[in-house]
Protein backbone atom coordinates (compact mmCIF):
# COMPACT_ATOMS: atom_id res chain seq x y z
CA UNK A 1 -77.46 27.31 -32.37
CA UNK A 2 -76.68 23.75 -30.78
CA UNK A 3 -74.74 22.63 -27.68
CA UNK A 4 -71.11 23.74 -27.40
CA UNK A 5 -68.36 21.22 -26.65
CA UNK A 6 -67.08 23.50 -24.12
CA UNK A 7 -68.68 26.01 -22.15
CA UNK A 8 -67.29 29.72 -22.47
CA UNK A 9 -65.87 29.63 -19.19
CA UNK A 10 -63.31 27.20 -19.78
CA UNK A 11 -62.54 28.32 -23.49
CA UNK A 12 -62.06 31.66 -21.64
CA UNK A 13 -59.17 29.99 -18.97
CA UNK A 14 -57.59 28.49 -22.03
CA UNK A 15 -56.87 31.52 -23.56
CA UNK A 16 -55.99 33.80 -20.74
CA UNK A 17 -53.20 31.11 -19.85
CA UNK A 18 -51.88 30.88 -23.30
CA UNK A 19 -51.99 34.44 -23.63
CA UNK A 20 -50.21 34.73 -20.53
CA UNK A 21 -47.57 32.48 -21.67
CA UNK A 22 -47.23 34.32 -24.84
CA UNK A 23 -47.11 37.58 -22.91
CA UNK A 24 -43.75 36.18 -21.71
CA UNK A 25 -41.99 35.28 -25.32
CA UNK A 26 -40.10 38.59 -26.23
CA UNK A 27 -39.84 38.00 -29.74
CA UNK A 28 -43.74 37.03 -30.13
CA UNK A 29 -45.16 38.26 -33.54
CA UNK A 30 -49.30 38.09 -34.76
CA UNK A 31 -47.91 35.27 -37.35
CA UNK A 32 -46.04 33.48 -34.55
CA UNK A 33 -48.71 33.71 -32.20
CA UNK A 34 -51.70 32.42 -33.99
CA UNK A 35 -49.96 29.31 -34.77
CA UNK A 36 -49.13 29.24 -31.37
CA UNK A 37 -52.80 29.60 -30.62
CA UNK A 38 -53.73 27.07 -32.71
CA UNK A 39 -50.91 24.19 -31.10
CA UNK A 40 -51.62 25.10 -27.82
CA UNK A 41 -55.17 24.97 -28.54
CA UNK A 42 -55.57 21.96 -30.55
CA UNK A 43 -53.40 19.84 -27.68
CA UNK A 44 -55.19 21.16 -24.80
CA UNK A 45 -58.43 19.94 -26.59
CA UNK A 46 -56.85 16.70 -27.03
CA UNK A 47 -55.15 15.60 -24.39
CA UNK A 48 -57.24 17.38 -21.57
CA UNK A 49 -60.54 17.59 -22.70
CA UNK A 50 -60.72 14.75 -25.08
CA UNK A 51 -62.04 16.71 -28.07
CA UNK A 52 -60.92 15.24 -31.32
CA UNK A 53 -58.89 18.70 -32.75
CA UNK A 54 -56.75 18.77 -35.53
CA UNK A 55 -54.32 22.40 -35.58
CA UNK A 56 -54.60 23.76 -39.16
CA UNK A 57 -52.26 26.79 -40.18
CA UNK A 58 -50.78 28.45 -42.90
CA UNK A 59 -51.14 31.55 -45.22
CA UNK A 60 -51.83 32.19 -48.76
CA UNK A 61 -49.15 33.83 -50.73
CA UNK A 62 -49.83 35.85 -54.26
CA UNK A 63 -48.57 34.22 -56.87
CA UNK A 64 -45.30 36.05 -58.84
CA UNK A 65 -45.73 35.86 -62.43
């Protein structure tokens, strides 16, 4: 396995804090929260921790014929 671009410990802080944000949104859903995740996550690599992250989301729907 190689080298990590950021050690557990602060992948750890990251989500605790989001989470604990979250924790705070009454109407939080799963669906709304993994995008939410996934912002949160892809901006805090970004801006403080200058890791090139690009926040990819969506779902796949079955097709109605």
């Amino acid at each position: 396995m190689g080298k990590f671009l950021l050690p557990l410990s602060e992948y750890n802080r990251i989500y605790q804090v989001t989470h604990g944000v979250l924790q705070g949104v009454p109407d939080a859903t799963a669906g709304r929260a993994c995008l939410f995740f996934a912002a949160v996550g892809g901006y805090v690599l970004n801006q403080c921790y200058k890791i090139r992250a690009q926040v990819v989301g969506g779902c796949i729907l079955p097709l109605r014929g």
